[in-house]
N, C-alpha and C. Protein backbone atom coordinates (compact mmCIF):
# COMPACT_ATOMS: atom_id res chain seq x y z
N UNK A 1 0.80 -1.18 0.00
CA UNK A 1 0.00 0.00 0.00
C UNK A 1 0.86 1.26 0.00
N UNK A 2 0.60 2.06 -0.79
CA UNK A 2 1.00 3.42 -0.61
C UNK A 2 0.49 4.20 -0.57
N UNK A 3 0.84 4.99 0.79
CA UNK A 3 -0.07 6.41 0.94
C UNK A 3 0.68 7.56 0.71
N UNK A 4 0.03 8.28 0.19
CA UNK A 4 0.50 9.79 -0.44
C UNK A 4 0.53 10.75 0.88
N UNK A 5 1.34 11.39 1.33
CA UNK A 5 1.80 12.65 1.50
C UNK A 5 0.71 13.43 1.53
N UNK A 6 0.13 13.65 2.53
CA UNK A 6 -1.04 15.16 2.07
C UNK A 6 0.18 16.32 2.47
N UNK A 7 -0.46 17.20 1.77
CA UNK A 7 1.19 19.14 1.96
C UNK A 7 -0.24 19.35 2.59
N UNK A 8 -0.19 19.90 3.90
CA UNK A 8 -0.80 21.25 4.54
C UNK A 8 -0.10 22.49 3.87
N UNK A 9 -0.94 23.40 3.29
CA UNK A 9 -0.79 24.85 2.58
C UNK A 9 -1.62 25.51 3.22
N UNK A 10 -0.57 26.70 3.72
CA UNK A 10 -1.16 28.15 4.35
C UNK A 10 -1.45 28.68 3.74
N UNK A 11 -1.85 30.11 4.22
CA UNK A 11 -2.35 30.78 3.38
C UNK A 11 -1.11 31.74 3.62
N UNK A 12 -1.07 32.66 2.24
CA UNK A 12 0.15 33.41 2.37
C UNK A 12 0.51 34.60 3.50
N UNK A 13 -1.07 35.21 3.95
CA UNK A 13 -0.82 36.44 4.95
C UNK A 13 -0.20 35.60 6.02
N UNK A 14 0.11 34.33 6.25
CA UNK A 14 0.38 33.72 7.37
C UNK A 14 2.09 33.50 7.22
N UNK A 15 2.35 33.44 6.20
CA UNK A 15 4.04 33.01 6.30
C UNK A 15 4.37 34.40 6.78
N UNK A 16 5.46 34.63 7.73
CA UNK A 16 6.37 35.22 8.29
C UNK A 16 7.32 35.99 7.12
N UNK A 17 7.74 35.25 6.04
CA UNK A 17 8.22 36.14 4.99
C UNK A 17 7.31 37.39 4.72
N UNK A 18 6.08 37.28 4.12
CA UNK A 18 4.65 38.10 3.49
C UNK A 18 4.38 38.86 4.65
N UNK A 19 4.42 38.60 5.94
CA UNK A 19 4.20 39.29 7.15
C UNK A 19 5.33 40.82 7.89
N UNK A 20 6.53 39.74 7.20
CA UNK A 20 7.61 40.77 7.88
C UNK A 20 8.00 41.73 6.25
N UNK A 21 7.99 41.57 5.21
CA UNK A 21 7.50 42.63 3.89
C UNK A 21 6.75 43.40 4.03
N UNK A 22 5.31 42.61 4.16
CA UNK A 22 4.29 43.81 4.63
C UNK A 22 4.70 44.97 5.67
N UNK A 23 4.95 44.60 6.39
CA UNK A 23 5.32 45.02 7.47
C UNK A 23 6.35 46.22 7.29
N UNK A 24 7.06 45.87 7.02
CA UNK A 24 8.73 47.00 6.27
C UNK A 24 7.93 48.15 5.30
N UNK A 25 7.05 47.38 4.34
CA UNK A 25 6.63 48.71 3.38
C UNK A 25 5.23 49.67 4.01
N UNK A 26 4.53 49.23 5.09
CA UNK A 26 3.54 50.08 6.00
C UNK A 26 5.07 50.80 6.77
N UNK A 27 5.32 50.24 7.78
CA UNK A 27 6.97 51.13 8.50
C UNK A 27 7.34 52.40 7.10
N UNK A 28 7.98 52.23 6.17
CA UNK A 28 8.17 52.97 5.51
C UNK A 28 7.45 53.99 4.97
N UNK A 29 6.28 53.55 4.75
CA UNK A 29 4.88 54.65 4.04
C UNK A 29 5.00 55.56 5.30
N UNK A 30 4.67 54.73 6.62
CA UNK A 30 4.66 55.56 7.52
C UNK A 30 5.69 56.52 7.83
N UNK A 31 6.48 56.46 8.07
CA UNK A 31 7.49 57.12 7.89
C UNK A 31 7.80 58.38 6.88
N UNK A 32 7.11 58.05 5.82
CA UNK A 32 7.01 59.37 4.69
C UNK A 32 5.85 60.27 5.09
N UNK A 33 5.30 59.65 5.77
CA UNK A 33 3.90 60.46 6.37
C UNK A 33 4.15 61.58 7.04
N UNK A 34 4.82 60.50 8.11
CA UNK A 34 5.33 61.86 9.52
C UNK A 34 6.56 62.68 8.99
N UNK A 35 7.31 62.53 7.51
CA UNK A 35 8.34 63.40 7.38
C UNK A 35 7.50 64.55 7.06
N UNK A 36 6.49 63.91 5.65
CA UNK A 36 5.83 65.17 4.91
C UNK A 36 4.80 65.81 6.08
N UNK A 37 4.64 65.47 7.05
CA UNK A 37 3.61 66.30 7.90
C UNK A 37 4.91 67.20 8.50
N UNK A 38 6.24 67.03 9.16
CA UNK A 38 7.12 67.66 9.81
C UNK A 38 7.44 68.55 8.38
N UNK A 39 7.42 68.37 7.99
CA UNK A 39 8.10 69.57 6.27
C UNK A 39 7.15 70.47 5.90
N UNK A 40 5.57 70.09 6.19
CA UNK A 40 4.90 71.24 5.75
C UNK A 40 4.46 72.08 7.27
N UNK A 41 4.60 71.00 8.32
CA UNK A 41 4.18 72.09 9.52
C UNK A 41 5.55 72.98 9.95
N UNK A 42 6.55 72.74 9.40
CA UNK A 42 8.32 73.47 10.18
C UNK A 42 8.74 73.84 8.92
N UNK A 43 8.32 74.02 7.84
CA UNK A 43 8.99 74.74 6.73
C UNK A 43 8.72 76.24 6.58
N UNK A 44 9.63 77.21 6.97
CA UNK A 44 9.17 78.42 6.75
C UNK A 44 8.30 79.02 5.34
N UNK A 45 9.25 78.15 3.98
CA UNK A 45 8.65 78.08 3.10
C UNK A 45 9.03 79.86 2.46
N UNK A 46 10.27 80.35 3.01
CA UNK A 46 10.65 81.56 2.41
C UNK A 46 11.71 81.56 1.91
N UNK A 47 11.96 81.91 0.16
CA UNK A 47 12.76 82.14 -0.43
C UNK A 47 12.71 83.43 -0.78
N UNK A 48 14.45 83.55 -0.81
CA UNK A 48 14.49 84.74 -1.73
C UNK A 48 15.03 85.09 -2.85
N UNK A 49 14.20 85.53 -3.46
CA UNK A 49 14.43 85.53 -4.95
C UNK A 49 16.52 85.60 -5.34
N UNK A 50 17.11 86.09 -5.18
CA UNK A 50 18.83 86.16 -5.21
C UNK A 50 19.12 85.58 -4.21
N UNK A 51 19.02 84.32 -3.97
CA UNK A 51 19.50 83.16 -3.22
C UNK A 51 20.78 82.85 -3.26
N UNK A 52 21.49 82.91 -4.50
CA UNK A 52 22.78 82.86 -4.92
C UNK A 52 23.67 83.96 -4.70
N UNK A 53 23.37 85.46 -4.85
CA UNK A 53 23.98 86.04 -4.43
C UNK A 53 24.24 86.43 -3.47
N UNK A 54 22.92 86.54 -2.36
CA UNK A 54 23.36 86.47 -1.23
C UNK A 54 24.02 85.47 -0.33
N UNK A 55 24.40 83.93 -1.04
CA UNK A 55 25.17 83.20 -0.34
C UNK A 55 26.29 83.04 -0.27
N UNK A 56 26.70 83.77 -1.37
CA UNK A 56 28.26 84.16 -1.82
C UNK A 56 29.10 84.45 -0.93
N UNK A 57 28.94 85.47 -0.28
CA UNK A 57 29.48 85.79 0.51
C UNK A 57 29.16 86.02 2.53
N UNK A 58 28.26 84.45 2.38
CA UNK A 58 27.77 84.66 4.12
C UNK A 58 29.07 84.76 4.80
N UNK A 59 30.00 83.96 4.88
CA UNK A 59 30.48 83.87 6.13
C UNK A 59 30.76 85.63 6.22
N UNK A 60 31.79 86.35 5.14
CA UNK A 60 32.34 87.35 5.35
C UNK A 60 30.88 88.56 6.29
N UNK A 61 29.61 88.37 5.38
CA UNK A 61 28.53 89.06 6.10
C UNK A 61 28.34 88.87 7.52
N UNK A 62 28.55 87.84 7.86
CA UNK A 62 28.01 87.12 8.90
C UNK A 62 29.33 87.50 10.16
N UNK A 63 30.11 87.66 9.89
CA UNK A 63 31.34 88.22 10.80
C UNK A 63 31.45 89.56 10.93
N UNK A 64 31.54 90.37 9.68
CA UNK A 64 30.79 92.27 9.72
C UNK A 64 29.71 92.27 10.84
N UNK A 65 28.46 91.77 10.25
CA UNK A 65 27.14 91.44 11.63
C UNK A 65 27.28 91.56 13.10
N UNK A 66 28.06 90.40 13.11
CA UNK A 66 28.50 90.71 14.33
C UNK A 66 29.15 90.95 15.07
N UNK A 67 30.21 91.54 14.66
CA UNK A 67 31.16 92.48 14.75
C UNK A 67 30.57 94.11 15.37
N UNK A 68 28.91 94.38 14.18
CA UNK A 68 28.82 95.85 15.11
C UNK A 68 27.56 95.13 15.84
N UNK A 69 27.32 93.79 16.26
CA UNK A 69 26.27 93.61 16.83
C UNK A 69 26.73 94.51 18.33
N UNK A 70 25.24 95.13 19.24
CA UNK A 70 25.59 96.22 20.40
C UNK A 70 25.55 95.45 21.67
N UNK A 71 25.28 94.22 21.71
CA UNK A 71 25.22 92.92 22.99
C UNK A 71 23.70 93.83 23.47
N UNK A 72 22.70 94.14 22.70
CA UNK A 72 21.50 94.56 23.25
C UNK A 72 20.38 93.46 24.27
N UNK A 73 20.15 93.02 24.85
CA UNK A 73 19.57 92.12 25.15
C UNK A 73 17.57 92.91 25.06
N UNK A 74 16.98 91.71 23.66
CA UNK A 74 15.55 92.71 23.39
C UNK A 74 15.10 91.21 23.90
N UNK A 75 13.51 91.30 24.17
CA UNK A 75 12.61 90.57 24.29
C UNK A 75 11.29 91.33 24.07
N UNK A 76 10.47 89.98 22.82
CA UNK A 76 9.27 90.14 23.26
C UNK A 76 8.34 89.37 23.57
N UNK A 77 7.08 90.50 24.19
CA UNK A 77 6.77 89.67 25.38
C UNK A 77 4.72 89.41 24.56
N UNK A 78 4.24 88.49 24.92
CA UNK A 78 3.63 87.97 24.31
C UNK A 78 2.15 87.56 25.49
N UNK A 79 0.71 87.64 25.31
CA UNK A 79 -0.08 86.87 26.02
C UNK A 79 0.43 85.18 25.94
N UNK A 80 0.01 84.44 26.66
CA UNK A 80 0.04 83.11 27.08
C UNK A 80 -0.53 82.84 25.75
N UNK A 81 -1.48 83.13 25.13
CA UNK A 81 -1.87 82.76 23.56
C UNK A 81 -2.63 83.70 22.90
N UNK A 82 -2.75 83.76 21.92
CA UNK A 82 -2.97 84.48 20.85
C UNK A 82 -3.69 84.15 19.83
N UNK A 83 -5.18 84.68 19.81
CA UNK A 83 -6.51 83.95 19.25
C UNK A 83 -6.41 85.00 17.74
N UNK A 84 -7.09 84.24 16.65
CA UNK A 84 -6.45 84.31 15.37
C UNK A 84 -8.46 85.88 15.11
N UNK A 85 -7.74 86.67 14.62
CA UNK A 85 -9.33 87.53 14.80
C UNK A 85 -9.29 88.91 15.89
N UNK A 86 -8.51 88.39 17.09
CA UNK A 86 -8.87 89.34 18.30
C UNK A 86 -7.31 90.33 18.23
N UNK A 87 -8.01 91.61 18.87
CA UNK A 87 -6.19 92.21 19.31
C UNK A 87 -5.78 91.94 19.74
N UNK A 88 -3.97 92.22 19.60
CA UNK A 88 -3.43 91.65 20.56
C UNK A 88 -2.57 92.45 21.32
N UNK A 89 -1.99 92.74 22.21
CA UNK A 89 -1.09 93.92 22.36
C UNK A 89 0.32 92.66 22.89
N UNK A 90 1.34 93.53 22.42
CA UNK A 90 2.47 92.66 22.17
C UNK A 90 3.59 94.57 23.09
N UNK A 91 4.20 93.59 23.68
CA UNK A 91 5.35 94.40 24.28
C UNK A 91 6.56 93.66 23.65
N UNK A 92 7.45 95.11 23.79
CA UNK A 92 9.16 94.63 23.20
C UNK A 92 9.89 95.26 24.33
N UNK A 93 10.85 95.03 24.68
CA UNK A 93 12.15 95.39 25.49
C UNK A 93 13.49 95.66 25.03
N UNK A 94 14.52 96.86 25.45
CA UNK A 94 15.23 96.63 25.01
C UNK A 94 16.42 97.29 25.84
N UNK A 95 17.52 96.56 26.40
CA UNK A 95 17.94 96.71 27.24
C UNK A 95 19.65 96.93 26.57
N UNK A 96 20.66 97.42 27.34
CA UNK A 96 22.01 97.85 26.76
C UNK A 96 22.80 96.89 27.48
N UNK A 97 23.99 96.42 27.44
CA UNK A 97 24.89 96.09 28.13
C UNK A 97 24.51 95.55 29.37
N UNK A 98 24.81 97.38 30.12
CA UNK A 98 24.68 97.69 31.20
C UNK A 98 23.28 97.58 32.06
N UNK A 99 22.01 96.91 30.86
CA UNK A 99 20.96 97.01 31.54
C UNK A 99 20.06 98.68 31.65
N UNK A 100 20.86 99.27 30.88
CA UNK A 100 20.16 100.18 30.86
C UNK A 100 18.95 100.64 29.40
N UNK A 101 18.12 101.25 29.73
CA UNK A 101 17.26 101.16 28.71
C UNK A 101 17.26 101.76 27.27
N UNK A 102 17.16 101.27 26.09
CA UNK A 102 18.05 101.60 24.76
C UNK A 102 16.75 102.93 24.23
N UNK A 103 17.44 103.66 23.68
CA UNK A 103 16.27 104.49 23.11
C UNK A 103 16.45 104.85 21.45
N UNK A 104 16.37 103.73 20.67
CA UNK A 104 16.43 103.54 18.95
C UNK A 104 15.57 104.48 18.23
N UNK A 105 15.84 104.67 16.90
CA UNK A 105 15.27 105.87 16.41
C UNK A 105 13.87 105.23 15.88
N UNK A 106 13.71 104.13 15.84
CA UNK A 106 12.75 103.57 15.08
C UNK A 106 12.54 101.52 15.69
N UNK A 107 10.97 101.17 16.25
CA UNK A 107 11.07 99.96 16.50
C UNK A 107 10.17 99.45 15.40
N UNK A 108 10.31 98.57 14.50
CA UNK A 108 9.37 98.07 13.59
C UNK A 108 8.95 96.52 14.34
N UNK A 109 7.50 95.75 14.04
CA UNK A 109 7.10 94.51 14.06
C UNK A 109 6.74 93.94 12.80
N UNK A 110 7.49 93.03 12.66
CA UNK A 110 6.96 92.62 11.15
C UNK A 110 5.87 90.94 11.60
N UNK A 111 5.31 90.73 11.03
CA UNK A 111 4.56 89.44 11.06
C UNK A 111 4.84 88.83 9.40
N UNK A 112 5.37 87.62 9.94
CA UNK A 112 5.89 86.79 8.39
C UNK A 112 4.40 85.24 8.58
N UNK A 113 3.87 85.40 7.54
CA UNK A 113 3.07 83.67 7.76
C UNK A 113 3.70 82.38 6.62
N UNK A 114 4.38 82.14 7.26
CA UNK A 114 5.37 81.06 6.64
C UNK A 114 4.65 80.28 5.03
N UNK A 115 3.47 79.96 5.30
CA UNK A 115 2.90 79.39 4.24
C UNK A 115 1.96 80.65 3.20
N UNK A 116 1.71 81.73 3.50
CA UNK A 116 1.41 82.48 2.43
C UNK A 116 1.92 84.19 2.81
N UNK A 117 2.79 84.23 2.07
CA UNK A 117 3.17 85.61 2.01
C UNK A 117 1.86 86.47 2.19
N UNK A 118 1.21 86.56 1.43
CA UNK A 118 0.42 87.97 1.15
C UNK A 118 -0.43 88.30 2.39
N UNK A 119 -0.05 87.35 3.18
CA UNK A 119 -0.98 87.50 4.58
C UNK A 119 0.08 88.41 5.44
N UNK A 120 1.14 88.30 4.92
CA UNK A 120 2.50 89.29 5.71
C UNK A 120 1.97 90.58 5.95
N UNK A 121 2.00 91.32 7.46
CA UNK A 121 2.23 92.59 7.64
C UNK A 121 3.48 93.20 8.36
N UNK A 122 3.68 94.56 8.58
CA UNK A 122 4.18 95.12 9.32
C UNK A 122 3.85 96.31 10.02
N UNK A 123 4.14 96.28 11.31
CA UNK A 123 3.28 98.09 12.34
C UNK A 123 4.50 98.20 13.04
N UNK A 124 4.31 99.69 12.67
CA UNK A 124 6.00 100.34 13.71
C UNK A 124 5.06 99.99 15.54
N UNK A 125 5.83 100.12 16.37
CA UNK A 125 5.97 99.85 17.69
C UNK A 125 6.10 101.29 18.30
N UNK A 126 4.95 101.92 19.22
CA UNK A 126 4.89 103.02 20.09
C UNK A 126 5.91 102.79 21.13
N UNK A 127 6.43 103.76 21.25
CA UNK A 127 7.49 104.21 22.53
C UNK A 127 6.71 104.49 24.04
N UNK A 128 6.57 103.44 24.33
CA UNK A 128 6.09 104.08 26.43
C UNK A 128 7.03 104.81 27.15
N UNK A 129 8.22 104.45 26.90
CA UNK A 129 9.39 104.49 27.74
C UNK A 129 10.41 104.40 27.37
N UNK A 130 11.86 105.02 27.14
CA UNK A 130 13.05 104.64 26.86
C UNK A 130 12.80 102.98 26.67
N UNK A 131 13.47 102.05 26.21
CA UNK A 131 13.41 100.75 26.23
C UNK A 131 12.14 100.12 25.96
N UNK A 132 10.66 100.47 25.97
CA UNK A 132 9.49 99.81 26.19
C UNK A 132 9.11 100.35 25.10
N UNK A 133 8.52 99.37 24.05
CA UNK A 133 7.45 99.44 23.03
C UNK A 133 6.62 98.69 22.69
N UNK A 134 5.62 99.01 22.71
CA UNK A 134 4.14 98.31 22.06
C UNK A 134 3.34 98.40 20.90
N UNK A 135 2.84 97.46 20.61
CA UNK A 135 2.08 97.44 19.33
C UNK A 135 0.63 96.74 19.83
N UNK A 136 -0.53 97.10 18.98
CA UNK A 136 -1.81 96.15 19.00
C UNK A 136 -2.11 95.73 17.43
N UNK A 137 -1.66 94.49 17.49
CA UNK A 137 -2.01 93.73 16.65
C UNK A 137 -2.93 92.31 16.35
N UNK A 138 -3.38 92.13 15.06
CA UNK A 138 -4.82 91.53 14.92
C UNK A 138 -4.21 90.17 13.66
N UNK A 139 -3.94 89.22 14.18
CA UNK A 139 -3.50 88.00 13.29
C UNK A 139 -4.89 87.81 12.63
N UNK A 140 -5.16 87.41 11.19
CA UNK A 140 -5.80 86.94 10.84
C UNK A 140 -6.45 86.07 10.75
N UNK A 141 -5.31 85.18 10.33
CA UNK A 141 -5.54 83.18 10.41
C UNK A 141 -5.23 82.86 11.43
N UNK A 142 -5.00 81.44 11.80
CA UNK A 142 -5.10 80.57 12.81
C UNK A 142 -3.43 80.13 12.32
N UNK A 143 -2.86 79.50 12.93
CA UNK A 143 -1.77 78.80 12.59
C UNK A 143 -0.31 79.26 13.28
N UNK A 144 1.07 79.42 12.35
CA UNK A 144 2.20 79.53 12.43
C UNK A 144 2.47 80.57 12.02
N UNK A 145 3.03 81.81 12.62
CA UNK A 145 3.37 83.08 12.11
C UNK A 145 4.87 83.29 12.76
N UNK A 146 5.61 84.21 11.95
CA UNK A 146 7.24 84.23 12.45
C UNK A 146 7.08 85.89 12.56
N UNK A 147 7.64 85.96 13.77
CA UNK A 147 7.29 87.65 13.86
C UNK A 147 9.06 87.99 14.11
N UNK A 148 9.31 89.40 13.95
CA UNK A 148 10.54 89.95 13.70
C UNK A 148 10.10 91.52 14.13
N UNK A 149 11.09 91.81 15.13
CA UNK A 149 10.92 92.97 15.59
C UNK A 149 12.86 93.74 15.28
N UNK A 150 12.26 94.62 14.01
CA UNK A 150 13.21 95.42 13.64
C UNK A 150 13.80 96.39 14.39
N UNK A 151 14.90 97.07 14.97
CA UNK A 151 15.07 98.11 16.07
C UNK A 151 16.16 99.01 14.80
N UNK A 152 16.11 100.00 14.40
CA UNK A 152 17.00 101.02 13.74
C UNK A 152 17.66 101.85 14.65
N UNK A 153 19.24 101.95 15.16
CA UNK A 153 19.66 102.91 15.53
C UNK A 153 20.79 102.96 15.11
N UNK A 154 21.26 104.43 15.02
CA UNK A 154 22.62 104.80 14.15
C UNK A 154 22.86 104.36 13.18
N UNK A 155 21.74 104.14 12.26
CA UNK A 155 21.78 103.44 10.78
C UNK A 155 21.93 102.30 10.65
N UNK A 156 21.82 101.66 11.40
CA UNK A 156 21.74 100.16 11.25
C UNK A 156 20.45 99.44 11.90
N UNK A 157 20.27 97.96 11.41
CA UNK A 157 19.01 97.96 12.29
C UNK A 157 19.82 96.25 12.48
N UNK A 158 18.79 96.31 13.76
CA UNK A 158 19.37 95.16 14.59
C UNK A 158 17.95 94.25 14.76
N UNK A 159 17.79 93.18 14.56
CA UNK A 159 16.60 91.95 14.73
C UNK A 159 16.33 91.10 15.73
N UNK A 160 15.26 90.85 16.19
CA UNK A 160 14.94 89.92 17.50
C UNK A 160 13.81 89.41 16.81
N UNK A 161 14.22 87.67 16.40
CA UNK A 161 12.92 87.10 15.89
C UNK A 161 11.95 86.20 16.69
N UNK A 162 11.03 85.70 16.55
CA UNK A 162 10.13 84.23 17.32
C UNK A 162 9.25 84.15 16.92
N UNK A 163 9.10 82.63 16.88
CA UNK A 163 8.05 81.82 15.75
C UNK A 163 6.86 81.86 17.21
N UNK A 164 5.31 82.19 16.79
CA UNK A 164 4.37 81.89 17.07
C UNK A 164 3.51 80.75 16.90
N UNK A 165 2.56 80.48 17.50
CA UNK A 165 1.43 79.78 17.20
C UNK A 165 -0.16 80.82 17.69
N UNK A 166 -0.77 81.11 16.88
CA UNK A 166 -2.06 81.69 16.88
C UNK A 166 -3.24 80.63 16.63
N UNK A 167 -4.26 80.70 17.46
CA UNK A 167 -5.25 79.98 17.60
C UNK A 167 -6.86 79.91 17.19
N UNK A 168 -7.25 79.28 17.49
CA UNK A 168 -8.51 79.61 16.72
C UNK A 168 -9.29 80.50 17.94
N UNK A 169 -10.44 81.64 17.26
CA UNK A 169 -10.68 81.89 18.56
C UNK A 169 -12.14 81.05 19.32
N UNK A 170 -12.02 81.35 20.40
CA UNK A 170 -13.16 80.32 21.26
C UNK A 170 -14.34 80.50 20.27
């Protein structure tokens, strides 16, 4: 008598080969997911048009810079959050060396929105006080805004930047 061999056959989602493949190309998709979500939420997304020429020569710029940088120590100062619609009043500081209070000929605020220019503004900054300036300003959208507070003195102007988050309002 001869008996035949029955083959038990799986099914393929079950072999460990088909399992650990699968597996590698979901890992990977995923992975392109969370890059392209980190690239469009952290990309400033600002070029400038003469990209080339102004790279020509960073380092040498970049050592001039700070060379007449004044060791100013600025801050600005911000509500706990910032609802996208409402005013806002925003304080700047600006302090010397010595801690004493700077008095510049000119404080500008610029608001940059990383993903669409044309939403960009800028409002000069009222003087309270030697050192103290304020602005009331009104974000539009909701989201990521890069604000830059320009200070002009003795012909030069000196920058204090920080990235926001603006919210929706209640």
């Amino acid at each position: 008598m001869h008996t035949q061999a029955q083959s038990i056959t799986t099914p393929a989602w079950q072999s460990p080969w088909v399992i650990t493949w699968v597996g590698a190309i979901v890992l990977v998709l995923g992975v392109n997911v969370v890059m392209i979500y980190l690239a469009f939420r952290t990309s400033p997304g600002l070029v400038v048009s003469d990209y080339y020429a102004r790279g020509q020569d960073y380092e040498k710029h970049m050592v001039s810079r700070l060379a007449r940088d004044p060791g100013w120590a600025m801050a600005l100062g911000l509500p706990e959050t910032v609802y996208a619609g409402k005013e806002t009043a925003l304080q700047f500081t600006i302090l010397d060396k010595a801690g004493v209070p700077v008095a510049p000929e000119s404080v500008t605020l610029h608001a940059y929105r990383p993903s669409d220019a044309q939403r960009d503004f800028s409002v000069p900054m009222r003087r309270v006080t030697n050192g103290l300036y304020t602005a009331k300003v009104r974000f539009r959208l909701k989201g990521v805004w890069d604000l830059l507070v320009g200070v002009r003195a003795n012909g030069e102007e000196h920058n204090s930047g920080r990235r926001i988050q603006v919210t929706a309002p209640d």
